[in-house]
C-alpha atoms as a PDB file:
ATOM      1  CA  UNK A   1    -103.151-163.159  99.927  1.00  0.00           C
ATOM      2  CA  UNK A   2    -104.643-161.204  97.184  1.00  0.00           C
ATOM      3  CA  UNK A   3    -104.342-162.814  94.040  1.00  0.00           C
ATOM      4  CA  UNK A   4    -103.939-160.301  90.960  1.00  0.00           C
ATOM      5  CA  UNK A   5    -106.414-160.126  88.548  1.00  0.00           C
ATOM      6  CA  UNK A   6    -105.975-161.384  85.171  1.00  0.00           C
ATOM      7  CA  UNK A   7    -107.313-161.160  81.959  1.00  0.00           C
ATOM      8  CA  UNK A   8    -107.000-161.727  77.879  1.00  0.00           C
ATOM      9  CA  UNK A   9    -108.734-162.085  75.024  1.00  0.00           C
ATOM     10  CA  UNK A  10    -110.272-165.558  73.587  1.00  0.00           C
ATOM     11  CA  UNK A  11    -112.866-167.285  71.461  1.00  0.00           C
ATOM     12  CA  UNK A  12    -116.020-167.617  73.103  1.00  0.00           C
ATOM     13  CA  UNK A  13    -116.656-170.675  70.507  1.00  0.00           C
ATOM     14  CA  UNK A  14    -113.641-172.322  71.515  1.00  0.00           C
ATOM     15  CA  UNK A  15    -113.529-172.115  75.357  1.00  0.00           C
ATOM     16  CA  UNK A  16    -115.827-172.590  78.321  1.00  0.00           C
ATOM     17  CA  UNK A  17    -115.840-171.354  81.535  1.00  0.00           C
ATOM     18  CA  UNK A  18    -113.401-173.782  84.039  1.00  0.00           C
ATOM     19  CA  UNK A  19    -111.882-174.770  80.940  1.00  0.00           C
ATOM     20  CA  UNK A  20    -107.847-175.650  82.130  1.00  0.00           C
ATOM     21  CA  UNK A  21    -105.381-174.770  78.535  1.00  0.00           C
ATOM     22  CA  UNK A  22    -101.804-173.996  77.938  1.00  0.00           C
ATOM     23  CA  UNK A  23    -100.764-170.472  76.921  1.00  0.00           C
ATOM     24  CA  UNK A  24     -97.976-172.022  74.161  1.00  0.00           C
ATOM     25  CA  UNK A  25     -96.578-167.980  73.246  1.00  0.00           C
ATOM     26  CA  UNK A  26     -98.193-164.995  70.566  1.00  0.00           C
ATOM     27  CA  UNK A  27     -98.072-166.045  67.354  1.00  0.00           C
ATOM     28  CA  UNK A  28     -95.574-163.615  64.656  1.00  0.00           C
ATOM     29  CA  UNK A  29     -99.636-161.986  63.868  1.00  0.00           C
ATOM     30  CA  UNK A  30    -100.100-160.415  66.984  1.00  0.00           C
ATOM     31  CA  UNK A  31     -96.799-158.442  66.853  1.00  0.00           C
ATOM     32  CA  UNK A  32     -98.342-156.241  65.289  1.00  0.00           C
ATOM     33  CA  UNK A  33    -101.874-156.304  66.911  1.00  0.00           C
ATOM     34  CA  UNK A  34    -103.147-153.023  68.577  1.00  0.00           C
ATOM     35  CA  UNK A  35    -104.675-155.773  71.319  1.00  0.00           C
ATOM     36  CA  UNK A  36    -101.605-157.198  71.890  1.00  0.00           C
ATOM     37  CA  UNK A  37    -100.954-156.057  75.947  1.00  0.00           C
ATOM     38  CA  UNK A  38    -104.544-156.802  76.288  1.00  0.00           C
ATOM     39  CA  UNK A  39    -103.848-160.680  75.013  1.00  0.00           C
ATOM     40  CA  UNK A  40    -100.741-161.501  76.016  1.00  0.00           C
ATOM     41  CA  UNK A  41     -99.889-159.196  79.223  1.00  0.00           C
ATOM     42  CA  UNK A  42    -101.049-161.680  81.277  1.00  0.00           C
ATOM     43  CA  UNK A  43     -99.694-164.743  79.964  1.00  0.00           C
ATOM     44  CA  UNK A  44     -96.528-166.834  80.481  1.00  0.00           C
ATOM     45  CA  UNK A  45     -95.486-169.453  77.737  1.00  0.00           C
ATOM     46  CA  UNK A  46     -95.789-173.335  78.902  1.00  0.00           C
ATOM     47  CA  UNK A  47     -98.154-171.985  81.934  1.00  0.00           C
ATOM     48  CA  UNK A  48    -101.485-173.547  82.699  1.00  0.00           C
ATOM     49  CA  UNK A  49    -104.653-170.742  82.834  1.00  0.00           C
ATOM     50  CA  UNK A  50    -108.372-171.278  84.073  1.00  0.00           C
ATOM     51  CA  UNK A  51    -111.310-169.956  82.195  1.00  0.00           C
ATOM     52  CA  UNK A  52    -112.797-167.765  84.938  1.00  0.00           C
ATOM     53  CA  UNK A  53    -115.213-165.781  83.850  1.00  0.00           C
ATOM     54  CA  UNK A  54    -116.292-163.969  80.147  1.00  0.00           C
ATOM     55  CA  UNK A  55    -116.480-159.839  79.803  1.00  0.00           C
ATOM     56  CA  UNK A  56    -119.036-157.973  78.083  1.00  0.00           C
ATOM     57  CA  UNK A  57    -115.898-156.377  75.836  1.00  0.00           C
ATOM     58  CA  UNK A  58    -115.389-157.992  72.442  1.00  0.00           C
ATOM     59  CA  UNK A  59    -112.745-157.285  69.844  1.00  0.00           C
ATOM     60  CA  UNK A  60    -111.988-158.214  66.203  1.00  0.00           C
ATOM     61  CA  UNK A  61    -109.193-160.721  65.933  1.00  0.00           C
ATOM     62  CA  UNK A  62    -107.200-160.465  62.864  1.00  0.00           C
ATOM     63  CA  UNK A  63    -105.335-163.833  63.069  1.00  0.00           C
ATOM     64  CA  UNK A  64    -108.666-165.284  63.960  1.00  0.00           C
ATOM     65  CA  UNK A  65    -110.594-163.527  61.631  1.00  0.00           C
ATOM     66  CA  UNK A  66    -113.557-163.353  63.965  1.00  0.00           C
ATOM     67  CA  UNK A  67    -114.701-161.684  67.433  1.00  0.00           C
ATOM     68  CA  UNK A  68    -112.944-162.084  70.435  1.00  0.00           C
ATOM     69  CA  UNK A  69    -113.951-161.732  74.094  1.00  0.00           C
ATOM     70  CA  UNK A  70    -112.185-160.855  77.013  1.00  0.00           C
ATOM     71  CA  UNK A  71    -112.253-163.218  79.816  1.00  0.00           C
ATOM     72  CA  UNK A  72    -110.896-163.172  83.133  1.00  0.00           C
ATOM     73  CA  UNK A  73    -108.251-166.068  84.111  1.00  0.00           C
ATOM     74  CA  UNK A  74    -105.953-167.523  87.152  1.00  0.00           C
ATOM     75  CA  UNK A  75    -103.422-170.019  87.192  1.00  0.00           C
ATOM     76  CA  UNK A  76    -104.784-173.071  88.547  1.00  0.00           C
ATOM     77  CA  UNK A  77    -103.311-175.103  92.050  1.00  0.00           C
ATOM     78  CA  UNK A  78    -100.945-177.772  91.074  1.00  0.00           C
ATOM     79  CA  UNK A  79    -100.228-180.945  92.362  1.00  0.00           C
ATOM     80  CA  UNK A  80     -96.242-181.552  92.679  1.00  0.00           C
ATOM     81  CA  UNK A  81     -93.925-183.838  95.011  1.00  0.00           C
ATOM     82  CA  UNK A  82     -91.514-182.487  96.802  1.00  0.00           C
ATOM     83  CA  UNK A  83     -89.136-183.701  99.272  1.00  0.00           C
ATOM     84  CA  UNK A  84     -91.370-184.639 102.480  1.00  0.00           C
ATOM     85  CA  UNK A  85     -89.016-182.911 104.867  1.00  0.00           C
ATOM     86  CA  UNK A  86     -90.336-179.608 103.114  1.00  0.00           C
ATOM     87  CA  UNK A  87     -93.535-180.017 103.008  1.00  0.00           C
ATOM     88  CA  UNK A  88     -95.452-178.093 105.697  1.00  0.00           C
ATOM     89  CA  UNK A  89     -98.904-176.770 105.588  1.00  0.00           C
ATOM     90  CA  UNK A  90     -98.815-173.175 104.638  1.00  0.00           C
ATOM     91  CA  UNK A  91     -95.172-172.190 103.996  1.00  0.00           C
ATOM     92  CA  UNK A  92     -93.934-170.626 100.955  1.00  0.00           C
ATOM     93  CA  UNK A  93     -91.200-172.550  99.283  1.00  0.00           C
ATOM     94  CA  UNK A  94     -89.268-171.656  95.647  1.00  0.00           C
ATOM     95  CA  UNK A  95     -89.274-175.426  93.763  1.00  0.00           C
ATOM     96  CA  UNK A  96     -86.913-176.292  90.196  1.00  0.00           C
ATOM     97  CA  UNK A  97     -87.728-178.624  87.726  1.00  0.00           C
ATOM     98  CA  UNK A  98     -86.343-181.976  89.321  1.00  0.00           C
ATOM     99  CA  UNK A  99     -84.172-183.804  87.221  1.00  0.00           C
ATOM    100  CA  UNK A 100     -85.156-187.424  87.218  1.00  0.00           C
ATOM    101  CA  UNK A 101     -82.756-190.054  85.696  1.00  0.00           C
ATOM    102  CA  UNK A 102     -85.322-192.867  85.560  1.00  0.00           C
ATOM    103  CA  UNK A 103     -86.909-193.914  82.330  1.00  0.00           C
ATOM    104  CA  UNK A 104     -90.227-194.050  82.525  1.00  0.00           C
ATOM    105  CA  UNK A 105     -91.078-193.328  86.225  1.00  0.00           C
ATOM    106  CA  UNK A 106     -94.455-193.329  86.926  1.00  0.00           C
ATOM    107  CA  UNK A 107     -94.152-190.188  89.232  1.00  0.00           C
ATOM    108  CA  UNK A 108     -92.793-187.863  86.244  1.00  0.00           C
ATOM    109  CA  UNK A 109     -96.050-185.819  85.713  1.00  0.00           C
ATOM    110  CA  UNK A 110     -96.105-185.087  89.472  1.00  0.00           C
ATOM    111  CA  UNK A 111     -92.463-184.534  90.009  1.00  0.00           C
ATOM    112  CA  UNK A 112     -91.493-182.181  86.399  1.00  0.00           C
ATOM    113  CA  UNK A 113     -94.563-180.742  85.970  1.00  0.00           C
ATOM    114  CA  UNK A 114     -94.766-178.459  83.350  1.00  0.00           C
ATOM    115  CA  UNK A 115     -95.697-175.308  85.609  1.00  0.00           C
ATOM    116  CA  UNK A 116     -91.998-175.563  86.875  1.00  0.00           C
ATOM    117  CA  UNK A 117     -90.760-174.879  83.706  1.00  0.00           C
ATOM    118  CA  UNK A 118     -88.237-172.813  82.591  1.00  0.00           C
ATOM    119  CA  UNK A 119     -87.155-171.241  86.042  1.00  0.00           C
ATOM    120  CA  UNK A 120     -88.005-171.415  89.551  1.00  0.00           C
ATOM    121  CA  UNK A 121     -91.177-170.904  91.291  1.00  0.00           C
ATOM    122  CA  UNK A 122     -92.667-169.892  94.523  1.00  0.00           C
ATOM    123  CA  UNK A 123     -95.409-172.405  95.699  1.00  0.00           C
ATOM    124  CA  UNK A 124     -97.709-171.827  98.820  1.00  0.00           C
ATOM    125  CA  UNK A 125     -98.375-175.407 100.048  1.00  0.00           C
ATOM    126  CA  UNK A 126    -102.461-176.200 100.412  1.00  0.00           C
ATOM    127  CA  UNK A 127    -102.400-179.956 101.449  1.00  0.00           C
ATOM    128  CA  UNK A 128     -99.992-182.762 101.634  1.00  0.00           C
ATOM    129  CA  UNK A 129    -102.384-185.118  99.648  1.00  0.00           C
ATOM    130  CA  UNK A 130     -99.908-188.465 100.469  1.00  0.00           C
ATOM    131  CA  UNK A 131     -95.857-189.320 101.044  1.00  0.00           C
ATOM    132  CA  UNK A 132     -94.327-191.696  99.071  1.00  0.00           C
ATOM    133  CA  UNK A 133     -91.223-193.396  98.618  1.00  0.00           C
ATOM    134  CA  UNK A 134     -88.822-192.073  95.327  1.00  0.00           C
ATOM    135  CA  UNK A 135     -88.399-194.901  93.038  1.00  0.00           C
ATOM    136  CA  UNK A 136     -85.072-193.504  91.804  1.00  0.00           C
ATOM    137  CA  UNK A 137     -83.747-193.301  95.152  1.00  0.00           C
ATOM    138  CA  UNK A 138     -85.953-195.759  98.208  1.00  0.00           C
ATOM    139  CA  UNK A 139     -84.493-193.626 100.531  1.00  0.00           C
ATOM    140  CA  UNK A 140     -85.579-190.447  99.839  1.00  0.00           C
ATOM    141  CA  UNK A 141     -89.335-189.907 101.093  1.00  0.00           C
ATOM    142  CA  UNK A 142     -91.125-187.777  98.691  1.00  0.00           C
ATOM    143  CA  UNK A 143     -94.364-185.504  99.737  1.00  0.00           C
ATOM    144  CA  UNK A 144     -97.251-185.005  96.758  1.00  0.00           C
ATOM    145  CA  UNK A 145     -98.285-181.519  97.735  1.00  0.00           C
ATOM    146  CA  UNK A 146    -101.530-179.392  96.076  1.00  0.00           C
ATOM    147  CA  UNK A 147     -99.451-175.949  95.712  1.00  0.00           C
ATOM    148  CA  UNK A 148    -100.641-172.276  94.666  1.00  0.00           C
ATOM    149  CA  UNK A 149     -98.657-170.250  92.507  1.00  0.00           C
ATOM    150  CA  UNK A 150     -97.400-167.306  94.175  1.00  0.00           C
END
């Protein structure tokens, strides 16, 4: 599969390369940025990014008020439970948000993780890393998968 490239601006101060953050949306400044596509084109609000690599090209930031670089960035694997009768090695499933009516489960992270959110994804399954039993409901078996983005 060939993964698209993908790329926006940053502070070199503030980030390092294999550095995981969360894109959280353009702020009301860059609106009316000229470097706006370049920052932002490639971003999705709530969605996890990887530092990759940096770019020789360098911009002025005005809500910054300093130099920006462009680095290259991917969305990172995630690790996510599913139901186990779905989890094969390989296959390309499209996964919600689960809704979980138990307070404080310990699974939460793993089964609403913020990737999921707002809509629907498509996952690739890597590995099944372990199956587990659901502690809302012993009967269903659930799968903790490590998933690509697709």
């Amino acid at each position: 599969m060939n993964e698209e490239e993908l790329f926006t601006l940053l502070d070199s101060e503030a980030v390092k390369i294999g550095e995981t953050w969360i894109y959280l949306g353009e702020a009301e400044e860059c609106r009316r940025c000229s470097f706006r596509q370049v920052c932002h084109r490639s971003l999705v609000p709530a969605q996890r990014f990887v530092v990759v690599e940096q770019r020789d090209l360098k911009y002025h930031c005005e809500l910054r008020e300093k130099e920006v670089k462009l680095f290259k960035i991917k969305r990172p694997n995630i690790k996510i439970a599913i139901e186990s009768r779905l989890a094969k090695v390989g296959a390309i499933i499209e996964v919600s948000l689960n809704v979980c009516n138990l307070s404080s489960c310990p699974y939460e992270d793993i089964c609403m993780p913020l990737e999921l959110a707002p809509k629907p994804q498509k996952l690739k399954i890597l590995e099944i890393v372990k199956k587990f039993p659901c502690p809302q409901d012993p009967e269903k078996v659930l799968a903790l998968i490590e998933a690509q983005l697709v």
